[in-house]
Protein backbone atom coordinates (compact mmCIF):
# COMPACT_ATOMS: atom_id res chain seq x y z
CA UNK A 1 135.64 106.99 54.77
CA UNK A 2 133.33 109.78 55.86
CA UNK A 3 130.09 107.52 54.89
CA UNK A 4 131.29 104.90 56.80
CA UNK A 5 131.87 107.01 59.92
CA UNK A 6 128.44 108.08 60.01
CA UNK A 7 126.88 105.06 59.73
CA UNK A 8 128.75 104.24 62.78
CA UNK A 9 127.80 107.35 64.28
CA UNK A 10 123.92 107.06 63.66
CA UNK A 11 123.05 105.94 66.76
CA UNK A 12 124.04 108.60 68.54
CA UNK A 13 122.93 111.83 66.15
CA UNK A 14 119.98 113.05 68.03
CA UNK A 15 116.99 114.28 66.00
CA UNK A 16 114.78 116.78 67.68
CA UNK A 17 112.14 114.91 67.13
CA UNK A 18 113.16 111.49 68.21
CA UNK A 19 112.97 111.51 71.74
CA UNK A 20 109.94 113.26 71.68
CA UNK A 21 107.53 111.69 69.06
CA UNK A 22 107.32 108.13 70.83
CA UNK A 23 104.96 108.66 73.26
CA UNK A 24 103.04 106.50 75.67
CA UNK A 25 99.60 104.95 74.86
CA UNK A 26 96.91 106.70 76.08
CA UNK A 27 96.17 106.64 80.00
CA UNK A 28 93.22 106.94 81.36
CA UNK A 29 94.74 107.83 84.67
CA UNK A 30 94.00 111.83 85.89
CA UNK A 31 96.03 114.52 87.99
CA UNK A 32 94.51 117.62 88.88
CA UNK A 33 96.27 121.20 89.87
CA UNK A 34 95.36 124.17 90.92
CA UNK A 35 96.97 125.81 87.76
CA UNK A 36 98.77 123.40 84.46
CA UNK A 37 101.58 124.78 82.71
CA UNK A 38 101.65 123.42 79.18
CA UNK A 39 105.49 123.14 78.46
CA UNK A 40 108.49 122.43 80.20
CA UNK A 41 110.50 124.91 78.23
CA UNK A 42 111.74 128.50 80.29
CA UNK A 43 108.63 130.19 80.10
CA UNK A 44 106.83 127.11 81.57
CA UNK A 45 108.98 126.51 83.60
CA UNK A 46 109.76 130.10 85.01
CA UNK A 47 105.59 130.30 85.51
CA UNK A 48 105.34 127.44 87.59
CA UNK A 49 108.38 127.89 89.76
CA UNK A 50 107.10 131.77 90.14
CA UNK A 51 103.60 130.21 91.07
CA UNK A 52 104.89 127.24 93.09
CA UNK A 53 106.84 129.86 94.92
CA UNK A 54 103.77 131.06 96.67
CA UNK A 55 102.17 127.65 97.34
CA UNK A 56 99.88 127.22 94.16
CA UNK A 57 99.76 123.62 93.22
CA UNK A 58 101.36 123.33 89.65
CA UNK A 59 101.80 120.19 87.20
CA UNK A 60 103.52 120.87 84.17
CA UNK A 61 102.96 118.87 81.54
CA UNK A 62 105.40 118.43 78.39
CA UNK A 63 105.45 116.64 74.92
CA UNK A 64 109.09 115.96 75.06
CA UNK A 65 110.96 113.02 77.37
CA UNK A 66 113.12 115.95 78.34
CA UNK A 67 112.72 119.72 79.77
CA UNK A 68 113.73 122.56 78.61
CA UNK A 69 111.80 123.08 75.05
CA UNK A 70 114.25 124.84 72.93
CA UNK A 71 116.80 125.20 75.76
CA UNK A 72 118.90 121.68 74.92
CA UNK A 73 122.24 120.80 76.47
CA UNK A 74 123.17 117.57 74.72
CA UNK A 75 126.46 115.59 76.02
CA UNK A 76 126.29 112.72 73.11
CA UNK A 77 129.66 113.82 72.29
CA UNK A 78 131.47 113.49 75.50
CA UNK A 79 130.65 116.92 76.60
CA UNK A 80 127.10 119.53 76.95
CA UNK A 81 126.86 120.97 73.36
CA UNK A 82 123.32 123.33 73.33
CA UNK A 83 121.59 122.05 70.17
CA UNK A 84 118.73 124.84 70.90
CA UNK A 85 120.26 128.94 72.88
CA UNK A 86 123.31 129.25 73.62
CA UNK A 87 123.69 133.24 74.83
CA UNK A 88 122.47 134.52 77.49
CA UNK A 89 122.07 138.32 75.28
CA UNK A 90 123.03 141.44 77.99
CA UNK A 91 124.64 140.00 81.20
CA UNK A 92 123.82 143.50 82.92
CA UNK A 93 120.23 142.94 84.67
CA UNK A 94 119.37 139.75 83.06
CA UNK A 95 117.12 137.46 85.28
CA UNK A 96 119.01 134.49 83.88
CA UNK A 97 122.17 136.10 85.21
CA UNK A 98 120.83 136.00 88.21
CA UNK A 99 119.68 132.06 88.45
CA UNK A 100 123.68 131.63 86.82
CA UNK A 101 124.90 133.47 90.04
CA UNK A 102 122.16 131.51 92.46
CA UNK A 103 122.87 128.20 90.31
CA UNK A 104 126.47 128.71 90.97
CA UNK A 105 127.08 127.89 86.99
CA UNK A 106 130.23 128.85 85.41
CA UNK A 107 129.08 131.62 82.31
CA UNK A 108 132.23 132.76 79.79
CA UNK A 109 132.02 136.51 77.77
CA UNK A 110 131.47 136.14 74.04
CA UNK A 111 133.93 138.90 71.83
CA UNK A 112 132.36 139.07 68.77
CA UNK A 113 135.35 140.86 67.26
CA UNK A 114 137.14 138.15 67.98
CA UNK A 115 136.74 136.70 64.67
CA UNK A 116 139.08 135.16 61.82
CA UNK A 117 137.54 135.08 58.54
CA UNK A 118 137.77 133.12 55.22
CA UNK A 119 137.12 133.91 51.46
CA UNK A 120 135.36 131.73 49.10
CA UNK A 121 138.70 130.21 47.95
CA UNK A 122 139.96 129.39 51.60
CA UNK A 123 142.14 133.21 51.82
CA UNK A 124 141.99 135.03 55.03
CA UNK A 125 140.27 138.38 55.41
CA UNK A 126 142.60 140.94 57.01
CA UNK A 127 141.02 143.30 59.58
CA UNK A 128 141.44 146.47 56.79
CA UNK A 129 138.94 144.84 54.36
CA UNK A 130 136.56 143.20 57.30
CA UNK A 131 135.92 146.86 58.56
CA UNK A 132 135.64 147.96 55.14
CA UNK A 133 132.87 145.23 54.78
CA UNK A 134 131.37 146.08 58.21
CA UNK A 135 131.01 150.19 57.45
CA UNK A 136 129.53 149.28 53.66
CA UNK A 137 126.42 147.30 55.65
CA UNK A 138 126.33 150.16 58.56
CA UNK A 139 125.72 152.36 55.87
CA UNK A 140 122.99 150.52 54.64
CA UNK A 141 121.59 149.91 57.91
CA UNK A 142 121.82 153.81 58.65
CA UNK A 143 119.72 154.71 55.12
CA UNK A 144 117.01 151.61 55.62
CA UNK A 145 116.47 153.23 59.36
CA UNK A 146 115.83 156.58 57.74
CA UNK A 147 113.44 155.17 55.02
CA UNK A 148 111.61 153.74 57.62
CA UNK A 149 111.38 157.25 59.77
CA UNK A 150 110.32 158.34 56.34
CA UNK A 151 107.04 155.27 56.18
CA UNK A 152 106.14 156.25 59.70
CA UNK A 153 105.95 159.74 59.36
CA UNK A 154 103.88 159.22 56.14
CA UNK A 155 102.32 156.58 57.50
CA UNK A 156 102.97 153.67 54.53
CA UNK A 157 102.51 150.10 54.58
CA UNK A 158 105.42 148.55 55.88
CA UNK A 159 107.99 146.72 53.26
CA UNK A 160 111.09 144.28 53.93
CA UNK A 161 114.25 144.81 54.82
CA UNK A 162 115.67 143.65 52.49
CA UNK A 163 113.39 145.73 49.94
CA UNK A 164 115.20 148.46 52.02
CA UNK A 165 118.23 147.49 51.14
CA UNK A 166 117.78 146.97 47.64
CA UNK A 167 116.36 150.54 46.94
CA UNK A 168 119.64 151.83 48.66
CA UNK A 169 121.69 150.11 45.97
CA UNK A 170 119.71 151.01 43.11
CA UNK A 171 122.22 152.15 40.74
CA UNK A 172 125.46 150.94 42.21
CA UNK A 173 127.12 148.23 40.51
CA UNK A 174 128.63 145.79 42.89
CA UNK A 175 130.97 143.63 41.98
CA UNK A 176 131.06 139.55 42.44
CA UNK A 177 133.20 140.16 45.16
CA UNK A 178 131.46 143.19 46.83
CA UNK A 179 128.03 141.44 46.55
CA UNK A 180 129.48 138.05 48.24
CA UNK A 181 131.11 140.51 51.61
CA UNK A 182 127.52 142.70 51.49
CA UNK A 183 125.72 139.12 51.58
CA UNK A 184 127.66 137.90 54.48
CA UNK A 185 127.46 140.25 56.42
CA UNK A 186 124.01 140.70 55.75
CA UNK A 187 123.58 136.95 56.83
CA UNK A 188 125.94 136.55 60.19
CA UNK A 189 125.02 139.81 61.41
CA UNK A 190 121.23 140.50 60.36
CA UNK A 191 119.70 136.92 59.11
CA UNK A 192 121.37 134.70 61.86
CA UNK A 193 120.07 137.61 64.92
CA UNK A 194 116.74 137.29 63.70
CA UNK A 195 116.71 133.47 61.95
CA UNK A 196 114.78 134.71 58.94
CA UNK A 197 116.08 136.43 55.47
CA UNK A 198 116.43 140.32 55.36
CA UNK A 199 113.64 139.55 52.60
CA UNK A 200 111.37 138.25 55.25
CA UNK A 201 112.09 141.05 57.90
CA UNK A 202 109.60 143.61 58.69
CA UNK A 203 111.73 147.18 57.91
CA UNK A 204 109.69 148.94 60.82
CA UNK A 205 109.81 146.08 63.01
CA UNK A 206 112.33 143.72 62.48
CA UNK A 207 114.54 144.89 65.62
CA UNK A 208 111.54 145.77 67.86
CA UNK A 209 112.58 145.21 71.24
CA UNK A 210 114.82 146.25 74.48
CA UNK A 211 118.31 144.81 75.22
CA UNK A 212 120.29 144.39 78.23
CA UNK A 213 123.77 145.46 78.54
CA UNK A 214 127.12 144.42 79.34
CA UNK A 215 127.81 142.31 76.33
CA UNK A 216 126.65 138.20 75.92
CA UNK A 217 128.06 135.22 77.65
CA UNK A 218 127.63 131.10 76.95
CA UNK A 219 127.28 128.33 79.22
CA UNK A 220 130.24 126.33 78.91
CA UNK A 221 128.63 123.52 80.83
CA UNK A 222 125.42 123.94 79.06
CA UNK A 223 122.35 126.22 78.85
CA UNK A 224 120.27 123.21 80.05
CA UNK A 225 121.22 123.67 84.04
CA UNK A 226 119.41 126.86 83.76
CA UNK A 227 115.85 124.70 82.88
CA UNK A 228 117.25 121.93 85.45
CA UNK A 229 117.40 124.36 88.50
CA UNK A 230 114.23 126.37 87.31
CA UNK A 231 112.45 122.53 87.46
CA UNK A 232 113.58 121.81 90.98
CA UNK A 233 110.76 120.36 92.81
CA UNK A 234 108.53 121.28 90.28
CA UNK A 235 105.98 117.88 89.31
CA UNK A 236 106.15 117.53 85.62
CA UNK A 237 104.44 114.89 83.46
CA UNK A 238 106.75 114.13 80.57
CA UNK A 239 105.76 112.11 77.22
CA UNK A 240 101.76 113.86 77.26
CA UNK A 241 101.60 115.26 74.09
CA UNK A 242 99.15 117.80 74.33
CA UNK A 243 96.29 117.36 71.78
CA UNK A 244 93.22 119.58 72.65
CA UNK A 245 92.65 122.24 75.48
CA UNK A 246 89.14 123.24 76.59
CA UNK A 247 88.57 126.34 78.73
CA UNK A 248 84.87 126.37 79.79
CA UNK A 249 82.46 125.06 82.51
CA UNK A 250 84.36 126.81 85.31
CA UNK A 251 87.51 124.73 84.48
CA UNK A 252 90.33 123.69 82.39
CA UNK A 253 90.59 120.77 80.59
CA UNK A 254 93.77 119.47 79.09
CA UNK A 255 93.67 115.83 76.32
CA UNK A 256 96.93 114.71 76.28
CA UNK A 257 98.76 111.52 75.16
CA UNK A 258 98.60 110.04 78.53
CA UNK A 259 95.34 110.86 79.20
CA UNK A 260 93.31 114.00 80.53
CA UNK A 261 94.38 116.65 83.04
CA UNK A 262 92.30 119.26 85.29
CA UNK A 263 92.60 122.53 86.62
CA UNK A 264 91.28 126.14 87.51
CA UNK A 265 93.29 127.95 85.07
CA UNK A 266 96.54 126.87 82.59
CA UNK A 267 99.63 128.68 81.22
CA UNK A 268 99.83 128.11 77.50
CA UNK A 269 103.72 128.28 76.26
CA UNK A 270 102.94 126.44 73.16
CA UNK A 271 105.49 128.11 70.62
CA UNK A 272 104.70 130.29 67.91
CA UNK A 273 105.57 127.54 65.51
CA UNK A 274 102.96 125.00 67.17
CA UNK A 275 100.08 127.72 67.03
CA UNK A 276 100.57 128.73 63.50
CA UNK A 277 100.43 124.97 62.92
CA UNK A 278 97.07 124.63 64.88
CA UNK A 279 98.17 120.68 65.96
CA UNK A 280 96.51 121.98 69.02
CA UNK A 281 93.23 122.11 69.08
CA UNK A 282 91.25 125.13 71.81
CA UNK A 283 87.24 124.57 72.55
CA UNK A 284 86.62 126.86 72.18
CA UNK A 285 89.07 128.38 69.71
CA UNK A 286 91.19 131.25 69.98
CA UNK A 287 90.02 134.41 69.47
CA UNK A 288 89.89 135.44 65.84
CA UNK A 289 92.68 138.43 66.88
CA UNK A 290 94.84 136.10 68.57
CA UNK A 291 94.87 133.79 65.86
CA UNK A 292 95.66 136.47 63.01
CA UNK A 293 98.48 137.65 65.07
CA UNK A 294 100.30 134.51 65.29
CA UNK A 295 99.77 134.07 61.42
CA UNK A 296 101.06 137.48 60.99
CA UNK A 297 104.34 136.76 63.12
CA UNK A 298 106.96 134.38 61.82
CA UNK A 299 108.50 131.35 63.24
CA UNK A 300 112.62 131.34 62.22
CA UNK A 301 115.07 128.92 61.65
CA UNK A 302 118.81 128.97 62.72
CA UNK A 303 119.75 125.66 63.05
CA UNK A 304 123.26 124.08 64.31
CA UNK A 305 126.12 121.26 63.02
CA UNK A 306 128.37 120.92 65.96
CA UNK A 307 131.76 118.70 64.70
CA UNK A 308 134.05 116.87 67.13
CA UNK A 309 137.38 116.31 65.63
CA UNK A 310 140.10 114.43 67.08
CA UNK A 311 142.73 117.33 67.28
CA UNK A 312 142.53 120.80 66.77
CA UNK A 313 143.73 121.88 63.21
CA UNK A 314 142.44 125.44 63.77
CA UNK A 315 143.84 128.55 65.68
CA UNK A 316 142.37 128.49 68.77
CA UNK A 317 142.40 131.88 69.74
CA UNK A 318 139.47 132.68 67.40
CA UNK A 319 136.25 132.89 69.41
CA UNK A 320 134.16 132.79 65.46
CA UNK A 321 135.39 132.31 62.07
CA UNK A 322 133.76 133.32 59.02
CA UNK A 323 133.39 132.37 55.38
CA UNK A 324 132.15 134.14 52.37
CA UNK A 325 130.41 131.35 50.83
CA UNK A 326 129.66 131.73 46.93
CA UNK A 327 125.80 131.55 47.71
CA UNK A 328 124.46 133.29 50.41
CA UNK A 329 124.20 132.50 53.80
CA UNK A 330 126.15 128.66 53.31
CA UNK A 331 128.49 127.65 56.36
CA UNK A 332 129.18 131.56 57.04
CA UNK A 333 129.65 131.74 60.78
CA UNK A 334 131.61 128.79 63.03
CA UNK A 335 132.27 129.00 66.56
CA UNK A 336 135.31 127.61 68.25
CA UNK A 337 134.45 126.11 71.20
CA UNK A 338 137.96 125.86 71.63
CA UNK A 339 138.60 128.89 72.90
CA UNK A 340 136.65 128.45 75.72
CA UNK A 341 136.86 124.09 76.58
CA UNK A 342 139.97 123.16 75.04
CA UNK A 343 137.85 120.78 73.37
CA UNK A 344 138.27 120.03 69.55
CA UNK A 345 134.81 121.42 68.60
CA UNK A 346 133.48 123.11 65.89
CA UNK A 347 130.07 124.63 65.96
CA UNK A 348 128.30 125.77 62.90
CA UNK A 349 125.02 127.83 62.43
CA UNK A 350 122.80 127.93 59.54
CA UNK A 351 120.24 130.77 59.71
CA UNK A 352 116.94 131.67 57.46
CA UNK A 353 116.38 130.42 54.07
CA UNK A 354 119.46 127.66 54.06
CA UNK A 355 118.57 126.67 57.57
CA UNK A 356 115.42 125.60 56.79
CA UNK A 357 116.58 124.00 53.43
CA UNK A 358 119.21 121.64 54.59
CA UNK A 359 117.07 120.18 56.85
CA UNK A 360 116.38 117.43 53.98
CA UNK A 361 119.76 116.73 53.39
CA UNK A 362 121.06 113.41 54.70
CA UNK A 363 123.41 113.81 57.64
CA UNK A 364 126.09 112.76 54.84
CA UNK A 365 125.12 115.41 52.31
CA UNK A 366 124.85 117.88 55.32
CA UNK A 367 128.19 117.10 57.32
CA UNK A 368 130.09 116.64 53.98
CA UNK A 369 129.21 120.12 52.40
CA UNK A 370 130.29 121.29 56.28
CA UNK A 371 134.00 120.18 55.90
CA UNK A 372 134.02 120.66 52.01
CA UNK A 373 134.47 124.73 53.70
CA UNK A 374 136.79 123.25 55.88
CA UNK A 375 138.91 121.88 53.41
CA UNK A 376 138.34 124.54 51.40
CA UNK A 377 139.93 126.93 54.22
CA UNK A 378 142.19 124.34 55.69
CA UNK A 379 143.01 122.08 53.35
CA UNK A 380 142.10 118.55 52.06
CA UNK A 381 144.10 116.94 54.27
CA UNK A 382 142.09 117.56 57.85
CA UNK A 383 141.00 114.39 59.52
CA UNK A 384 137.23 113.29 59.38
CA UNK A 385 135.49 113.69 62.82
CA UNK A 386 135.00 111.64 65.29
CA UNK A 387 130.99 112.69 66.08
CA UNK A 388 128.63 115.06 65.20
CA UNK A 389 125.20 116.29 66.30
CA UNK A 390 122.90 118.35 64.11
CA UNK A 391 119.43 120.22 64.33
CA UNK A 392 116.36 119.91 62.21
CA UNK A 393 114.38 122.94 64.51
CA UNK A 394 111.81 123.29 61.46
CA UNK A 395 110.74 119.79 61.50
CA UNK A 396 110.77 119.28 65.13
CA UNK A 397 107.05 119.50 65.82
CA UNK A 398 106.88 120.80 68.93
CA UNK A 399 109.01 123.69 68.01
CA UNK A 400 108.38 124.33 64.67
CA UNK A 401 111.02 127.19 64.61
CA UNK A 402 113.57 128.34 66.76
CA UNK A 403 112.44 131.35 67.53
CA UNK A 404 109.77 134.42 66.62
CA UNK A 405 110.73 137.38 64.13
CA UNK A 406 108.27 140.22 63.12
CA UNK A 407 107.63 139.99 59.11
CA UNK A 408 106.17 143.00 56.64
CA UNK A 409 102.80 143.91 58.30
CA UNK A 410 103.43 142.35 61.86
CA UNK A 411 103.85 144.54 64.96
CA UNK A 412 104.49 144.66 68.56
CA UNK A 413 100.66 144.48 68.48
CA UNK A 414 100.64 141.54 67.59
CA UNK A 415 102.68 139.91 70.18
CA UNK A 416 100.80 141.86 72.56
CA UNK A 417 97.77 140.41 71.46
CA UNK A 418 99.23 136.73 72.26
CA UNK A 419 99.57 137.06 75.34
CA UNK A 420 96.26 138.11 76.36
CA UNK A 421 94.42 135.88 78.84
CA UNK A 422 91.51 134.23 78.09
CA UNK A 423 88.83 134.46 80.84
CA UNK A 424 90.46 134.24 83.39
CA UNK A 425 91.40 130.53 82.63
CA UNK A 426 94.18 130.83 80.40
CA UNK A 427 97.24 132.41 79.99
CA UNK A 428 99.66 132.55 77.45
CA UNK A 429 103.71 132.72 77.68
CA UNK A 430 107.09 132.14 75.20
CA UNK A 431 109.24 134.78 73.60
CA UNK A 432 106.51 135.35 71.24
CA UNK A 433 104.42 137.03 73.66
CA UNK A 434 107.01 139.09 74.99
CA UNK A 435 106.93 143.13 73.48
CA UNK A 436 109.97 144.09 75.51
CA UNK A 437 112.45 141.23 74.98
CA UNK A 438 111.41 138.80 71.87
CA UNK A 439 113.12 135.74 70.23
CA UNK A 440 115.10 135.74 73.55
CA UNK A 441 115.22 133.00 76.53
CA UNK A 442 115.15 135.74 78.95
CA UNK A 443 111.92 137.25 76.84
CA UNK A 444 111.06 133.29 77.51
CA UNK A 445 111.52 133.30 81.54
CA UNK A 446 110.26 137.14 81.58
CA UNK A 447 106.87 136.07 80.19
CA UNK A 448 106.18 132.84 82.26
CA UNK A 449 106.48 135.25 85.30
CA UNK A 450 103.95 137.78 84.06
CA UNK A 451 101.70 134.90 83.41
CA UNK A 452 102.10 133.91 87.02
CA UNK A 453 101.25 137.00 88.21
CA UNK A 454 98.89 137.61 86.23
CA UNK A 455 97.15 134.44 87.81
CA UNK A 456 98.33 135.26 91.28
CA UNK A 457 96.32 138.31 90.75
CA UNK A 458 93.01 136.48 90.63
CA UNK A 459 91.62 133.86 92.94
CA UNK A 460 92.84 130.29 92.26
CA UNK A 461 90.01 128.16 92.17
């Protein structure tokens, strides 16, 4: 039954890729600009609406058939799922509160406590052994922190998080049981933040960073409106997949898919995934720092399985529900969108090492092992769904990733050094680049408005 619903349903499964890999033959036709933006996601598109906004002529040219990079409201399933963000993280101060407010779109409070959780055998948690669970990884967090107060001081190389963690618990004997809490917690509330595994998190770095307050909030009718009002009267050139960028002889030269493109100076927002990758090609190349320091940063995975059933066989009072998978970091965190559409929709998140993993699986491996939990929680008698949509982030090759994290060795340094300009003709953007506010979309949109001004403070040629 379940194979045969998803052969019906392959048709409308969106790959991240499959939009956006069909692209145009080449075109010899030109358009020139005072300044290109390379990438229609926030940070491009917060640079040239910042630039356009004081009459600099901008084109903004993007791989994809779409805007909004990893910003993706998909409505495949009868409503806007987000395939890519779906928080905006600190309401208090946030630019993107603001567009919400000037965009007039509707934004709902996330409780994170809110939260019914599942054993490996389907039993509920009670709220006695969650905190219980909660305090034992607090306490872990609280003696990693002082180990690394204890490398900075002495000034040691920098180890993993996860190396942290394991030197706390040297010499206590966990049980099956206490090993599968510690590991998801360790997943949901560490690995899924930061889309990498604790063993692949810088100790003195991983958290780098400044937050905003006032708790997070979704887009019930979809993150994308955000990158639809930021692209208002903006020109953008859709389909050119960009293949080489030259920065010399006075000017800016961009080879694209659809031909070449001209300028005084260019914003850069390729992500951190597309750099390490070096599918674009600079003349001439990067600076030798520049390129270290995106091979020192990482590019993470948390990737999404959004289920549409056709009724709700779940409490829907539960913002999140949790399961303690036998192996790590396996279907551990669902949210009900529910509780805030009505809708029959499960969403499911995949962070880190299994992210990036089950992006081979076929969408009937992948889907199936996703309601073999729910069975296993609800019983084998739930109905099949009705649709699905899934992500493959890794594989998507003008992502790459979903977002930045700082491994062992990488610093704040590092992004610092990415977003350096380049002569005066180009400037660099995306949550990579951003010290203050990383592996955010505000961190995104915070960026592409440096890089504007940053331009605005020279003369546009």
């Amino acid at each position: 039954m379940l194979r045969a619903l998803l052969a019906g349903l392959t048709a409308i499964v969106p790959s991240t890729t499959a939009a956006s890999t069909a692209t145009p033959a080449a075109s010899s036709r030109r358009a020139d600009a005072d300044v290109l933006v390379i990438g229609a996601g926030i940070a491009g598109l917060g640079a040239a609406a910042a630039l356009k906004a004081k009459g600099v002529d901008v084109l903004v040219i993007e791989a994809r058939r779409r805007i909004g990079g990893r910003v993706w409201s998909n409505a495949d399933l009868g409503m806007p799922l987000d395939l890519g963000a779906s928080w905006i993280h600190g309401v208090t101060g946030n630019p993107l509160s603001t567009l919400a407010r000037e965009q007039g779109l509707v934004t709902a409070r996330t409780d994170y406590e809110n939260l019914l959780a599942y054993d490996a055998d389907g039993a509920e948690v009670d709220n006695a052994r969650h905190a219980r669970i909660d305090a034992r990884l607090g306490d872990l967090l609280r003696q990693a922190h002082t180990r690394r107060g204890n490398l900075r001081r002495a000034n040691q190389p920098d180890v993993s998080l996860q190396a942290a963690f394991d030197a706390a618990l040297a010499g206590t004997r966990l049980t099956a049981d206490e090993r599968r809490e510690l590991d998801y917690v360790m997943n949901t509330i560490i690995e899924h933040e930061y889309a990498a595994d604790a063993a692949e998190l810088s100790l003195l770095h991983y958290d780098a960073g400044q937050s905003f307050g006032g708790g997070d909030a979704l887009f019930p009718e979809g993150y994308g409106r955000i990158a639809e009002g930021l692209a208002r009267g903006l020109r953008i050139e859709l389909g050119a997949v960009v293949q080489q960028v030259s920065h010399g002889a006075g000017e800016v030269r961009v080879q694209t898919s659809r031909g070449i493109f001209r300028a005084g100076q260019a914003v850069v927002t390729l992500p951190l995934g597309v750099l390490r990758a070096n599918t674009v090609r600079f003349v001439p190349d990067l600076p030798a720092p520049m390129r270290r320091a995106a091979m020192r940063l990482g590019s993470g995975v948390l990737n999404k399985l959004y289920l549409r059933f056709p009724r709700l066989f779940w409490a829907r009072e539960y913002e999140f529900l949790g399961y303690m998978a036998s192996r790590k970091g396996e279907w551990a965190e669902w949210l009900n969108l529910a509780f805030y559409t009505g809708a029959p929709v499960l969403l499911a998140f995949n962070a880190a090492a299994y992210g990036r993993a089950s992006e081979s699986m076929s969408d009937a491996a992948f889907v199936g092992a996703a309601l073999d939990t729910l069975r296993t929680i609800y019983g084998p008698r739930i109905p099949d769904p009705t649709g699905f949509l899934r992500t493959r982030w890794a594989a998507d090759p003008f992502a790459r990733g979903s977002y930045s994290f700082a491994p062992p060795g990488a610093t704040p340094a590092d992004r610092q050094a990415l977003a350096m300009p380049l002569n005066g003709r180009l400037f660099f953007a995306g949550e990579h680049t951003s010290v203050e506010h990383p592996a955010t979309v505000h961190g995104a949109l915070l960026s592409g408005r440096r890089a504007a001004r940053e331009i605005l403070g020279r003369p546009i040629e």
